[in-house]
PDB file of N, CA and C in Angstrom:
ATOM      1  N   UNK A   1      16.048  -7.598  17.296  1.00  0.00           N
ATOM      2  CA  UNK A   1      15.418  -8.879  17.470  1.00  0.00           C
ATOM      3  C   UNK A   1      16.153  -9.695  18.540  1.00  0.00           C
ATOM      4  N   UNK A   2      17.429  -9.862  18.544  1.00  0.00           N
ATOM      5  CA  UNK A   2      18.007 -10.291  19.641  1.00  0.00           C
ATOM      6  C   UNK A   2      17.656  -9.812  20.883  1.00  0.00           C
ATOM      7  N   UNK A   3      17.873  -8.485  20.846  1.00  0.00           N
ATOM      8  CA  UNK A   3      17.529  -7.991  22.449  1.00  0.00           C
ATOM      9  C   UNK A   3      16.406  -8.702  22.904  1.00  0.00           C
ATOM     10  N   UNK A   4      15.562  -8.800  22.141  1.00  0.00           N
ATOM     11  CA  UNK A   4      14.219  -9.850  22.603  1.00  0.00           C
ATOM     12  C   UNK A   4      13.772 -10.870  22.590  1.00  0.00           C
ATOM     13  N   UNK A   5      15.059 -11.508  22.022  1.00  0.00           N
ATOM     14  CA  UNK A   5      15.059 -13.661  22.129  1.00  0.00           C
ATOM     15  C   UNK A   5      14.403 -13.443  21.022  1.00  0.00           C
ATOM     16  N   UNK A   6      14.638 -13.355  19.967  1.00  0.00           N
ATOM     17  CA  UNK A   6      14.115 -13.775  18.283  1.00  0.00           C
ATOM     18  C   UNK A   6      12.842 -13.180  18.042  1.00  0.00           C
ATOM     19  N   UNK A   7      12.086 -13.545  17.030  1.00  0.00           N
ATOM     20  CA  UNK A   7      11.241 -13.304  16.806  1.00  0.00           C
ATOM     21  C   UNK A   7       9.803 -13.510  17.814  1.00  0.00           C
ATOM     22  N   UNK A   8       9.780 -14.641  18.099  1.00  0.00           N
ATOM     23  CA  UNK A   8       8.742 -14.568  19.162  1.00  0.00           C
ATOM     24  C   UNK A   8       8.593 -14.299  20.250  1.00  0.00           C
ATOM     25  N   UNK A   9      10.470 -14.178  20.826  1.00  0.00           N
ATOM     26  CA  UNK A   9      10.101 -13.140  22.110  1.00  0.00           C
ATOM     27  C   UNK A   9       9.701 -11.261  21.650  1.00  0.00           C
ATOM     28  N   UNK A  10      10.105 -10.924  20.225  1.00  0.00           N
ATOM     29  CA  UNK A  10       9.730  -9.637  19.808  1.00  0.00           C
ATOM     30  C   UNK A  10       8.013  -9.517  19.862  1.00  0.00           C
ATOM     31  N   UNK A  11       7.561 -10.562  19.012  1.00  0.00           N
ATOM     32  CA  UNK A  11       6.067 -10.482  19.200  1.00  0.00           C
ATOM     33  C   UNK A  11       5.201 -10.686  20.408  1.00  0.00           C
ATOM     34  N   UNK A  12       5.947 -10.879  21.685  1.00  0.00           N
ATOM     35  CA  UNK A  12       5.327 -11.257  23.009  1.00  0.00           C
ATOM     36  C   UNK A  12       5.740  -9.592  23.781  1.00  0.00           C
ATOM     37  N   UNK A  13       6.515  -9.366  23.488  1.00  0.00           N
ATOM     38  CA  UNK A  13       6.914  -8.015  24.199  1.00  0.00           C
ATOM     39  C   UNK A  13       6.242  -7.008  23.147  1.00  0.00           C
ATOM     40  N   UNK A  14       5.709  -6.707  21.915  1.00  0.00           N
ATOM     41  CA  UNK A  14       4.608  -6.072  21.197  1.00  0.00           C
ATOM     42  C   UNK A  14       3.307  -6.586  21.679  1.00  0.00           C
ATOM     43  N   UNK A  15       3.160  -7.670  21.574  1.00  0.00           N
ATOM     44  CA  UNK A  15       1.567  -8.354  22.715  1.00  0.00           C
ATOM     45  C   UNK A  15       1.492  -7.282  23.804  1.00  0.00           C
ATOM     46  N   UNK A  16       2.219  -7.313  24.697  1.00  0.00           N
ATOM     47  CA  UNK A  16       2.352  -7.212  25.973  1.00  0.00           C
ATOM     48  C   UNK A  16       2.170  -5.399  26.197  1.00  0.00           C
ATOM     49  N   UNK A  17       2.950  -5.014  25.512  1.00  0.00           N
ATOM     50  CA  UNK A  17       2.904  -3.521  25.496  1.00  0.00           C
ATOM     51  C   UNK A  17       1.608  -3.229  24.881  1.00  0.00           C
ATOM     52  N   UNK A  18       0.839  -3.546  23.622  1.00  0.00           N
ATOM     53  CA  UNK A  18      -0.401  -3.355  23.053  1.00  0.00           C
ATOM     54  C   UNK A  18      -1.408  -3.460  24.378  1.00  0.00           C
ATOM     55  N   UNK A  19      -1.375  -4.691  25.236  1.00  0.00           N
ATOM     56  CA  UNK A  19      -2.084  -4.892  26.483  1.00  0.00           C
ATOM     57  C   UNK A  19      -1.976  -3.833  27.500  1.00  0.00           C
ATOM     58  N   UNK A  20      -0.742  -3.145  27.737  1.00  0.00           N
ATOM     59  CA  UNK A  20      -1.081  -2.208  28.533  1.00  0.00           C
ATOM     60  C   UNK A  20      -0.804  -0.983  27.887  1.00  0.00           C
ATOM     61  N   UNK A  21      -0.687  -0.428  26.848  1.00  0.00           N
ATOM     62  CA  UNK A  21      -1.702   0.482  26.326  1.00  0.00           C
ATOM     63  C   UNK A  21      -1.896   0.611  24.902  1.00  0.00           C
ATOM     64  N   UNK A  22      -3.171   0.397  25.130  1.00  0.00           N
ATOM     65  CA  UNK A  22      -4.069  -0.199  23.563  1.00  0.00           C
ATOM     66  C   UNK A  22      -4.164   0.959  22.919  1.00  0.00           C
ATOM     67  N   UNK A  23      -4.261   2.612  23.294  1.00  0.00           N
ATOM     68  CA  UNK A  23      -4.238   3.689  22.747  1.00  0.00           C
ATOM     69  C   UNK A  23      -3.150   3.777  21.779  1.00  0.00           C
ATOM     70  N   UNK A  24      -2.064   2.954  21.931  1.00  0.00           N
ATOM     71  CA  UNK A  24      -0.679   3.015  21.142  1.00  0.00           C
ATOM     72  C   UNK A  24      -0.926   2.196  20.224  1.00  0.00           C
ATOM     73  N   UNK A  25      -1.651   1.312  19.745  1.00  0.00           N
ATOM     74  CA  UNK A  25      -1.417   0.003  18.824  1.00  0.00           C
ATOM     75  C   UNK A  25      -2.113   0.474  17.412  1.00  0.00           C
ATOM     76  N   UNK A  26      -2.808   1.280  17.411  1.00  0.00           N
ATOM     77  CA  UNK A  26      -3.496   1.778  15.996  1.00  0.00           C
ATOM     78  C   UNK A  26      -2.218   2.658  15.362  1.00  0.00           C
ATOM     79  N   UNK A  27      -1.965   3.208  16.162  1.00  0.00           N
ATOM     80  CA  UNK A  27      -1.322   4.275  15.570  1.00  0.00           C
ATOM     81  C   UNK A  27       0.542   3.714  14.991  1.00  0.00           C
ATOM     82  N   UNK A  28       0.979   2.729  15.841  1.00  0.00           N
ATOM     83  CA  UNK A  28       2.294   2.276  15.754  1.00  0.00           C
ATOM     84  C   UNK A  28       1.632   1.040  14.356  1.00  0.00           C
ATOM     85  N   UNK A  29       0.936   0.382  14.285  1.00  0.00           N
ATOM     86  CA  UNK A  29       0.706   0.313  13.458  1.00  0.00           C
ATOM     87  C   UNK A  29       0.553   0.385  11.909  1.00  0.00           C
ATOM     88  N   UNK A  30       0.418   1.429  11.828  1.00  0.00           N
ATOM     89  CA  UNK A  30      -0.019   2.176  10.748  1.00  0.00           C
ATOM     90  C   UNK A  30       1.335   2.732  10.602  1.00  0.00           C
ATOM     91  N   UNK A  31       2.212   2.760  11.401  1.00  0.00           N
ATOM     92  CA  UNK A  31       3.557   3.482  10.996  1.00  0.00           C
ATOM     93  C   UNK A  31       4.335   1.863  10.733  1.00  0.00           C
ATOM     94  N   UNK A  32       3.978   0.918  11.253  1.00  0.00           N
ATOM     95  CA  UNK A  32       4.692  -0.405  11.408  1.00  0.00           C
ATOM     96  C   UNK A  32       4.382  -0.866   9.279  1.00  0.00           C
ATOM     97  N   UNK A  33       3.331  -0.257   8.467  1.00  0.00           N
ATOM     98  CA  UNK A  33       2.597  -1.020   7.747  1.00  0.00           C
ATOM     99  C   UNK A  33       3.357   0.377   6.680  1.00  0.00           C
ATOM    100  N   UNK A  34       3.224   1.733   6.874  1.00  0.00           N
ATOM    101  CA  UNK A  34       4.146   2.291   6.105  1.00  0.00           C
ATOM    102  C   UNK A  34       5.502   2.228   5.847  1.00  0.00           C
ATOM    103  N   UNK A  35       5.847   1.806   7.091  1.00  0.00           N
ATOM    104  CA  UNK A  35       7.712   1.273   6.717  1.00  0.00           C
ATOM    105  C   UNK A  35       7.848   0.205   6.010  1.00  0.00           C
ATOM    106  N   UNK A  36       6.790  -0.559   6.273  1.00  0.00           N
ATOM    107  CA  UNK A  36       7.043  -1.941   4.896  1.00  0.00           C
ATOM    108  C   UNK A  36       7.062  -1.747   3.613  1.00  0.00           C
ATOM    109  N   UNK A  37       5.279  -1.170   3.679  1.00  0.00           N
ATOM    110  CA  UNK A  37       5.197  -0.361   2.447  1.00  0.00           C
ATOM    111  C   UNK A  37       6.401   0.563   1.269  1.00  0.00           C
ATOM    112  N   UNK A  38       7.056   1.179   2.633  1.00  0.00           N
ATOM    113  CA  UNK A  38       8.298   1.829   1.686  1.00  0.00           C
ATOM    114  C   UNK A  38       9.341   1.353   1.466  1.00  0.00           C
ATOM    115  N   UNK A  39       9.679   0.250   2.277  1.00  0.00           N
ATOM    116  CA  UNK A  39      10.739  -0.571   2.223  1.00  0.00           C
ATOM    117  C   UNK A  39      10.483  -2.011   0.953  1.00  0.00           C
ATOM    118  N   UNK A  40       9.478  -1.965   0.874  1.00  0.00           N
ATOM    119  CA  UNK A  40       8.987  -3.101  -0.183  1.00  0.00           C
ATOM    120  C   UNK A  40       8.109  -2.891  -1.115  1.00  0.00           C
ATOM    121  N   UNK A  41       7.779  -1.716  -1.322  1.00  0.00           N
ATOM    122  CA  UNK A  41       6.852  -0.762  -2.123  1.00  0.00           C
ATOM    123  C   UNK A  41       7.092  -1.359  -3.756  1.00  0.00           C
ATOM    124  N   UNK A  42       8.250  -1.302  -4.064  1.00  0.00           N
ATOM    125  CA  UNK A  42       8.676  -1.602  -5.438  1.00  0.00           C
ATOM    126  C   UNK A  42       8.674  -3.149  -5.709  1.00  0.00           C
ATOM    127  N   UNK A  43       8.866  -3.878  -4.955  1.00  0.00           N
ATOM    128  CA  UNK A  43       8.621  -5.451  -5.176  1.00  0.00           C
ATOM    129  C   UNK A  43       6.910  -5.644  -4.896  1.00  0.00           C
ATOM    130  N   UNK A  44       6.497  -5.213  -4.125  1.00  0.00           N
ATOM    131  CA  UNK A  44       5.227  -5.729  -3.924  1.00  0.00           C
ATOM    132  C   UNK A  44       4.320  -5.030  -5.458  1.00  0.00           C
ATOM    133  N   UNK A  45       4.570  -4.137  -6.242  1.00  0.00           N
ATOM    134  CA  UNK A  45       4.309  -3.598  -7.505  1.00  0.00           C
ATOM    135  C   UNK A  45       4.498  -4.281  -8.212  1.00  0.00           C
ATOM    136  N   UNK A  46       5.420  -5.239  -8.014  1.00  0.00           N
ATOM    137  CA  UNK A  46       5.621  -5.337  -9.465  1.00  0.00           C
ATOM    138  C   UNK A  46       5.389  -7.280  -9.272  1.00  0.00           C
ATOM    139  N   UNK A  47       4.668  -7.217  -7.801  1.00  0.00           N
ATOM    140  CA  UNK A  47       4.354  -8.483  -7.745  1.00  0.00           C
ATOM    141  C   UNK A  47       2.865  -9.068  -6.927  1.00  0.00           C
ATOM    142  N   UNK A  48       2.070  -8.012  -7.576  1.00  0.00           N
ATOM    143  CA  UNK A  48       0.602  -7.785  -6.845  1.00  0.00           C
ATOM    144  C   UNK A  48       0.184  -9.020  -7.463  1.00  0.00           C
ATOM    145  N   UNK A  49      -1.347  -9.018  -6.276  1.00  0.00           N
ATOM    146  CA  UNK A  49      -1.905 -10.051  -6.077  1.00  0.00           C
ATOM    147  C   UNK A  49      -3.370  -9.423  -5.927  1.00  0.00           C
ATOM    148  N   UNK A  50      -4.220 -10.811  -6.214  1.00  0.00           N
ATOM    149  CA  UNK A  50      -5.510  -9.690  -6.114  1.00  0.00           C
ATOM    150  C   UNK A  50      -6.016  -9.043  -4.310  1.00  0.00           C
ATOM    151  N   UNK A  51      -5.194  -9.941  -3.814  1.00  0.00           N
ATOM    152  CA  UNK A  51      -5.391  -9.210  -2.151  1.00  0.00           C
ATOM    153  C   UNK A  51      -4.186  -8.253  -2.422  1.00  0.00           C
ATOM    154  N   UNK A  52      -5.359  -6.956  -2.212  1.00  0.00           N
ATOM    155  CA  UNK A  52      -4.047  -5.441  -1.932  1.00  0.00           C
ATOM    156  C   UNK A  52      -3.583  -5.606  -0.666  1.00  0.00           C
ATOM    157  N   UNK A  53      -3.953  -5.986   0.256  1.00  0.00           N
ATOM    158  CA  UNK A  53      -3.292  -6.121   1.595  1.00  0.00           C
ATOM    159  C   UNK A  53      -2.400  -7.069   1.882  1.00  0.00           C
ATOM    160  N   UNK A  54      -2.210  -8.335   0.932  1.00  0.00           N
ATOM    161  CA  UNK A  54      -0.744  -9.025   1.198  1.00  0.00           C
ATOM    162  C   UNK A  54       0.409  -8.485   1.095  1.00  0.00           C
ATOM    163  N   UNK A  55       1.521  -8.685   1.679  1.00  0.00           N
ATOM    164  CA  UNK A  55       2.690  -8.842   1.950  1.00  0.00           C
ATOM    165  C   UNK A  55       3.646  -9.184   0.741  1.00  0.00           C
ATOM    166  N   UNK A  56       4.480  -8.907  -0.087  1.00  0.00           N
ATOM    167  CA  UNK A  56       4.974 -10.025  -0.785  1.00  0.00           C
ATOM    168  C   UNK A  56       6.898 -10.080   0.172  1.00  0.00           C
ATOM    169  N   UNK A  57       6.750 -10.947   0.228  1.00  0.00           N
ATOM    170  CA  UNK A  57       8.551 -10.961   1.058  1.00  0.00           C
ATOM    171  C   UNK A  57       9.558 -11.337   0.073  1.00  0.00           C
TER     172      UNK A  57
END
């Protein structure tokens, strides 16, 4: 996160790369949403919500 000025310079340099190539963004994705998943798998269980697609942090 540093290397990229915090958080919103991280999400401007993910913008930016998605923009020039969009073939990459489904797929990093979906690997971006399983690492959460496994990294937070056990809290978000045991702290569901009726949206399956939230987050719990």
């Amino acid at each position: 996160m540093r290397a990229h000025g915090g958080v919103r310079g991280c999400a401007a340099d993910v913008a930016s790369e998605y923009g020039d190539h969009p073939e990459t963004a489904a797929p990093r994705m979906r690997w971006a949403r399983a690492l959460v998943e496994e990294l937070y798998g056990a809290r978000r269980a045991v702290h569901r919500s009726r949206d399956e697609w939230a987050l719990v942090a």
